[in-house]
Protein backbone atom coordinates (compact mmCIF):
# COMPACT_ATOMS: atom_id res chain seq x y z
CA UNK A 1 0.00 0.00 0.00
CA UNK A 2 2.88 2.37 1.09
CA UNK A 3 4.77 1.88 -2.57
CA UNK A 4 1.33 2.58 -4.20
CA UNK A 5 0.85 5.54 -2.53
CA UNK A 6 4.43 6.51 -3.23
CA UNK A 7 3.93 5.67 -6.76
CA UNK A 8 0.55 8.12 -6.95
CA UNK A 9 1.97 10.72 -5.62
CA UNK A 10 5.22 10.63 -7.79
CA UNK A 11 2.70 10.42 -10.73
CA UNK A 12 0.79 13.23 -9.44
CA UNK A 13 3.99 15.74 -8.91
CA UNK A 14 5.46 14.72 -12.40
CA UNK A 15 1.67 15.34 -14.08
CA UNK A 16 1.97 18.98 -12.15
CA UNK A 17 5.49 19.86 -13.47
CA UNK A 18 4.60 18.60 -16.94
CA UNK A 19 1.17 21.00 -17.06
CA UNK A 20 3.58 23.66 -15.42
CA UNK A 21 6.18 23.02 -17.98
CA UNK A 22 3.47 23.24 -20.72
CA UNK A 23 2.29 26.43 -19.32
CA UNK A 24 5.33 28.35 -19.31
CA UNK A 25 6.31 27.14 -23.11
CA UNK A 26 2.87 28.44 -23.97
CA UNK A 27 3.24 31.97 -21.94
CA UNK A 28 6.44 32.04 -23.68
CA UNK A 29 5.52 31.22 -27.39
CA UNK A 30 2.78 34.07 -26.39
CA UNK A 31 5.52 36.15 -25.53
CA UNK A 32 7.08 35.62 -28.79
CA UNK A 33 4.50 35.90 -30.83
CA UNK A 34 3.61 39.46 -29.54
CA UNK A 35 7.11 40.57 -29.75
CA UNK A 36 6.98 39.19 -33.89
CA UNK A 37 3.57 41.22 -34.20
CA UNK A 38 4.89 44.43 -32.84
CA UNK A 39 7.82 45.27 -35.09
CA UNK A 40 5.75 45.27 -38.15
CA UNK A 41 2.36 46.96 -36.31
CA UNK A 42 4.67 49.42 -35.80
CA UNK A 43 5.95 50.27 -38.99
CA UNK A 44 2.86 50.25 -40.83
CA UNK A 45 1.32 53.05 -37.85
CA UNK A 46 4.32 54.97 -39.05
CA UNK A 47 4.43 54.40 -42.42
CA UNK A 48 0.61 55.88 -42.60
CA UNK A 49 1.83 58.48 -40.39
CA UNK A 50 4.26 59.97 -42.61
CA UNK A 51 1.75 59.11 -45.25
CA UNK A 52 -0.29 62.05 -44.13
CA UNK A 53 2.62 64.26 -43.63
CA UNK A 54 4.65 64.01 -46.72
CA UNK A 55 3.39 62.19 -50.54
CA UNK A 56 7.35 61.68 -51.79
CA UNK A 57 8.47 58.43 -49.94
CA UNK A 58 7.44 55.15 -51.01
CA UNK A 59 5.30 54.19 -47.91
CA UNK A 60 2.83 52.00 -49.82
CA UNK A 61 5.67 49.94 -50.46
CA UNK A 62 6.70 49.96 -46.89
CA UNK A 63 3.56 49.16 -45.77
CA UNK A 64 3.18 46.03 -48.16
CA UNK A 65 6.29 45.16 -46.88
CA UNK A 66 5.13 44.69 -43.70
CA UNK A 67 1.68 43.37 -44.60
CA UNK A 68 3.69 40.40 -46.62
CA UNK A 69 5.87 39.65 -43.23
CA UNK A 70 2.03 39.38 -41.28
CA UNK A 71 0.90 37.09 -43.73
CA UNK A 72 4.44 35.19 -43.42
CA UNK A 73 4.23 34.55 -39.54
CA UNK A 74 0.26 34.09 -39.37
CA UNK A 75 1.16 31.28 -42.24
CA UNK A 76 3.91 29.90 -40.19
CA UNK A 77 1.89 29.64 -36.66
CA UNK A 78 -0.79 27.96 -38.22
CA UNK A 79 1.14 25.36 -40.05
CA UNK A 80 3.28 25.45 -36.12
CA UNK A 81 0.07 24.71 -34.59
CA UNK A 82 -1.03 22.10 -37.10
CA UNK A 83 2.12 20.38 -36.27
CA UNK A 84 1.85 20.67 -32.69
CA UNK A 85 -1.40 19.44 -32.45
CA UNK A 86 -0.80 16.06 -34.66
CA UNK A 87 -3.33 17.32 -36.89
CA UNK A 88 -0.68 17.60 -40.44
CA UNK A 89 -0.87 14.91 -42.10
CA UNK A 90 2.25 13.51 -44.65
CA UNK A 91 1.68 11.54 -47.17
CA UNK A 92 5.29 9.88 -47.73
CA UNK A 93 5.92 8.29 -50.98
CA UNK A 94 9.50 7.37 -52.70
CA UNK A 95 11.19 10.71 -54.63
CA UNK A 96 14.30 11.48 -55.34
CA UNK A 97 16.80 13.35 -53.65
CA UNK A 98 18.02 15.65 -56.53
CA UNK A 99 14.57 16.18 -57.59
CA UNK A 100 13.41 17.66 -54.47
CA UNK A 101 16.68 19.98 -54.04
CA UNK A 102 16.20 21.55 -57.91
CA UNK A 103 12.71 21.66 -56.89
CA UNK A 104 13.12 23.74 -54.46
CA UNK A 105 16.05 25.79 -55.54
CA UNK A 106 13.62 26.59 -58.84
CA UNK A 107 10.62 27.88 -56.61
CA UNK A 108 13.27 30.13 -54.89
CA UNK A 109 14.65 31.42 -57.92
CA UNK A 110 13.67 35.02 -57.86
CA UNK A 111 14.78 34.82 -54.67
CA UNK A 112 18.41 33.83 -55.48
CA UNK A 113 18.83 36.37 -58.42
CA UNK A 114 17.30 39.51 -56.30
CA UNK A 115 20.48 38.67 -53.67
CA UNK A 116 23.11 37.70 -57.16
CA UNK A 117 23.87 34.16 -55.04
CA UNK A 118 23.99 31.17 -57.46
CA UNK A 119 22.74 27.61 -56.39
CA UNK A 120 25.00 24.86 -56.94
CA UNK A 121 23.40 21.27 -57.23
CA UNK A 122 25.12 18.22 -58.75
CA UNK A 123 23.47 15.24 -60.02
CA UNK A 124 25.20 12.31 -57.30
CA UNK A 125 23.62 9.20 -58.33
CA UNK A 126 20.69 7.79 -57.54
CA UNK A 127 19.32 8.76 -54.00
CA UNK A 128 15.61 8.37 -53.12
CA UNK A 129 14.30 9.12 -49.93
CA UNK A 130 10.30 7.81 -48.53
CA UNK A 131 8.51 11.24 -47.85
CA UNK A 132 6.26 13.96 -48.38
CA UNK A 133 7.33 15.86 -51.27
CA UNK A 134 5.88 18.95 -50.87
CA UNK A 135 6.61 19.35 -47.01
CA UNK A 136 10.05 18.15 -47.67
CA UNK A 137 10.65 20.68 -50.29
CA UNK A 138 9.25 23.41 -48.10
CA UNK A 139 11.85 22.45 -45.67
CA UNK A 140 14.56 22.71 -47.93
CA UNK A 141 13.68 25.65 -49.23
CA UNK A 142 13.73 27.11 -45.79
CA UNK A 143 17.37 25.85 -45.59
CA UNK A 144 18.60 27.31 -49.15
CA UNK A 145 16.62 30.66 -47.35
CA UNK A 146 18.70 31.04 -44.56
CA UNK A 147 21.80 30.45 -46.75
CA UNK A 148 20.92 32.97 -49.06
CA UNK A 149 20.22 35.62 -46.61
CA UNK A 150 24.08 34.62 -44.87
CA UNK A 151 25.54 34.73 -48.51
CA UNK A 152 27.48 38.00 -50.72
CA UNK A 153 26.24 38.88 -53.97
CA UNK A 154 28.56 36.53 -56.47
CA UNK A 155 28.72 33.39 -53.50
CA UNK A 156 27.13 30.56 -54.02
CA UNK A 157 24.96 27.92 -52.13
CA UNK A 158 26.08 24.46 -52.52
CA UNK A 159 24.07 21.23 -52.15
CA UNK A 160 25.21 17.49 -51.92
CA UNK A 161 24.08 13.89 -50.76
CA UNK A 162 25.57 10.47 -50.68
CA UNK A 163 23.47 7.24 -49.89
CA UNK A 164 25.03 4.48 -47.64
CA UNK A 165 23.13 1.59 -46.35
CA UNK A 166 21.49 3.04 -43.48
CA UNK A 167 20.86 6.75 -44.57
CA UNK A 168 20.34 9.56 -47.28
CA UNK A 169 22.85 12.16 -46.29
CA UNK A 170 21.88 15.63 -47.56
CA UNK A 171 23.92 18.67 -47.03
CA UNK A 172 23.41 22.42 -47.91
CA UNK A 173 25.61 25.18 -46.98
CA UNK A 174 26.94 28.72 -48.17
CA UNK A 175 30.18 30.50 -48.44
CA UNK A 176 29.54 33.19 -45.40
CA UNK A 177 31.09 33.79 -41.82
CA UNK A 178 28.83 30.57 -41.02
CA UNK A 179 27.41 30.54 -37.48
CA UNK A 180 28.35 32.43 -33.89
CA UNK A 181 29.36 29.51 -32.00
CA UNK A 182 26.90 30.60 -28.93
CA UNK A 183 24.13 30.85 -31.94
CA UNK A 184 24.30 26.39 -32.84
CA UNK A 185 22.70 25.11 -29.81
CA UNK A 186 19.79 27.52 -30.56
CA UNK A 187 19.22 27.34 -34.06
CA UNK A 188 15.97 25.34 -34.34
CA UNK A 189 14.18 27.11 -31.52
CA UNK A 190 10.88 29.12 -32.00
CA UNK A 191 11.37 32.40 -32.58
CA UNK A 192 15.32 32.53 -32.29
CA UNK A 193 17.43 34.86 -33.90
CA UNK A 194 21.09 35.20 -33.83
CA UNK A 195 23.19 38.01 -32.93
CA UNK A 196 24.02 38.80 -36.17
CA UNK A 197 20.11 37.96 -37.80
CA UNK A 198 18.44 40.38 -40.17
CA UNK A 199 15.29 41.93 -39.74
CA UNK A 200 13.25 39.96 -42.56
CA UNK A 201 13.37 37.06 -40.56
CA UNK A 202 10.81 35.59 -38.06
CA UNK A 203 12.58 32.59 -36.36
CA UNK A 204 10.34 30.05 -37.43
CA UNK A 205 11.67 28.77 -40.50
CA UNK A 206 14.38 26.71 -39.05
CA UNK A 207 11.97 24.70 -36.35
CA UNK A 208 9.43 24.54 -38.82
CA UNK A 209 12.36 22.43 -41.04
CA UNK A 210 13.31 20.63 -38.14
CA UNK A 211 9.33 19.78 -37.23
CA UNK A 212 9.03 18.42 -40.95
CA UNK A 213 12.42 16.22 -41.03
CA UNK A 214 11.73 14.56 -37.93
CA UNK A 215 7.92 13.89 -38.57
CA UNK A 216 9.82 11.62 -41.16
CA UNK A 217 11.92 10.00 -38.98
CA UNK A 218 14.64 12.45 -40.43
CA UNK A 219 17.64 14.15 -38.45
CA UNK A 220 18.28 18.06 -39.18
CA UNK A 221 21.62 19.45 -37.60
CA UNK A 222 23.69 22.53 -38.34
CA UNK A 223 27.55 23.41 -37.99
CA UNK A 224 30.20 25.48 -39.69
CA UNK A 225 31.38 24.06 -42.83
CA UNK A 226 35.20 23.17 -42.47
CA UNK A 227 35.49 25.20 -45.76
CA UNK A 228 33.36 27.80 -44.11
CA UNK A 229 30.30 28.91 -44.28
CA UNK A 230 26.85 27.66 -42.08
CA UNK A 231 25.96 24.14 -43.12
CA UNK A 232 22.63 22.05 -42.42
CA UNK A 233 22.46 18.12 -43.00
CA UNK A 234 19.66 15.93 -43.31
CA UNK A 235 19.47 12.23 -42.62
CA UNK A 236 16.93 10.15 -43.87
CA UNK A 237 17.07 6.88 -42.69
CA UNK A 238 16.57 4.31 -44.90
């Protein structure tokens, strides 16, 4: 009886720090969230106020600006969500690894030529991987993103991936400063931006790769390229 009772109340006080846990990564994420909301809020309320002051500055464009970075994190929260709550479903199916990189380098393409940063894919054999093709590209694309943004007009972001008989092996990096060693253990949280992050992003595209690799019994990982540069890898096991 004594051991039961010891074993209920254990139960009880991990149930309690669990629900407390939750509560605090949800006050948190709330936190966050507002924080993301109020940088653009803000700049549209001044962009219309210098609307009415002056007619010579492109505030429209500002403000569109802004509105497009909204519509980017209220995108990004509800696919978060989705994922959170076991509710997205994948529906996995054999592609091919080079596929899925030009794939996504191609949907990313105005992208690459507004920043002059060239995308570097070679055809490595036969590679095929069992996933969702669309939410794997989506991931990818969030990768070749963050490259882009760390890359100089004329650099280029490089992609590879081997095969070996337990896993697909598939690495993307640039040719920047790569990453602030205090930034790596931090990467794939919610809302996390380095020291040295620009102001179009939101901190959600790296989880949000992370979230889809690993609902597909994947492994996502980043570290500085010995070349240089930030690099991510993805392991598919096969």
């Amino acid at each position: 009886m004594q051991d039961e009772i010891y074993k209920t109340v254990t139960t009880l006080y991990q149930t309690r720090d669990e629900a407390l846990a939750a509560r605090n990564r949800f006050a948190e994420n709330l936190a966050n969230i507002a924080h993301q909301l109020k940088t653009p809020i803000t700049a549209i309320s001044l962009a219309v106020q210098m609307m009415k002051e002056s007619s010579l500055a492109d505030y429209p464009g500002r403000i569109k600006r802004q509105l497009d970075r909204l519509v980017r994190l209220e995108e990004a929260l509800m696919l978060l969500s989705r994922i959170d709550s076991g509710t997205l479903v994948l529906k996995r199916e054999a592609a091919d690894v080079f596929t899925v990189l030009t794939l996504a380098s191609e949907n990313l393409q105005e992208l690459f030529a507004n920043a002059g940063v060239t995308a570097d894919i070679p055809e490595m054999g036969e590679a095929r991987i069992c996933v969702d093709l669309e939410w794997t590209m989506e991931a990818v694309m969030n990768l070749l993103k963050n490259c882009i943004e760390a890359s100089e007009a004329g650099e280029t972001v490089h992609c590879a991936y081997e095969k070996n008989p337990l896993y697909v092996r598939i690495r993307i990096w640039d040719e920047g400063n790569g990453f602030a060693r205090e930034d790596i253990p931090r990467l794939f949280e919610r809302f996390y931006r380095g020291k040295d992050g620009k102001d179009t992003g939101i901190g959600i595209g790296l989880p949000l790769a992370k979230a889809i690799v690993e609902m597909q019994e994947g492994v996502l990982s980043a570290y500085n390229h010995k070349k240089g540069g930030a690099c991510f890898e993805m392991r598919f096991y096969t």
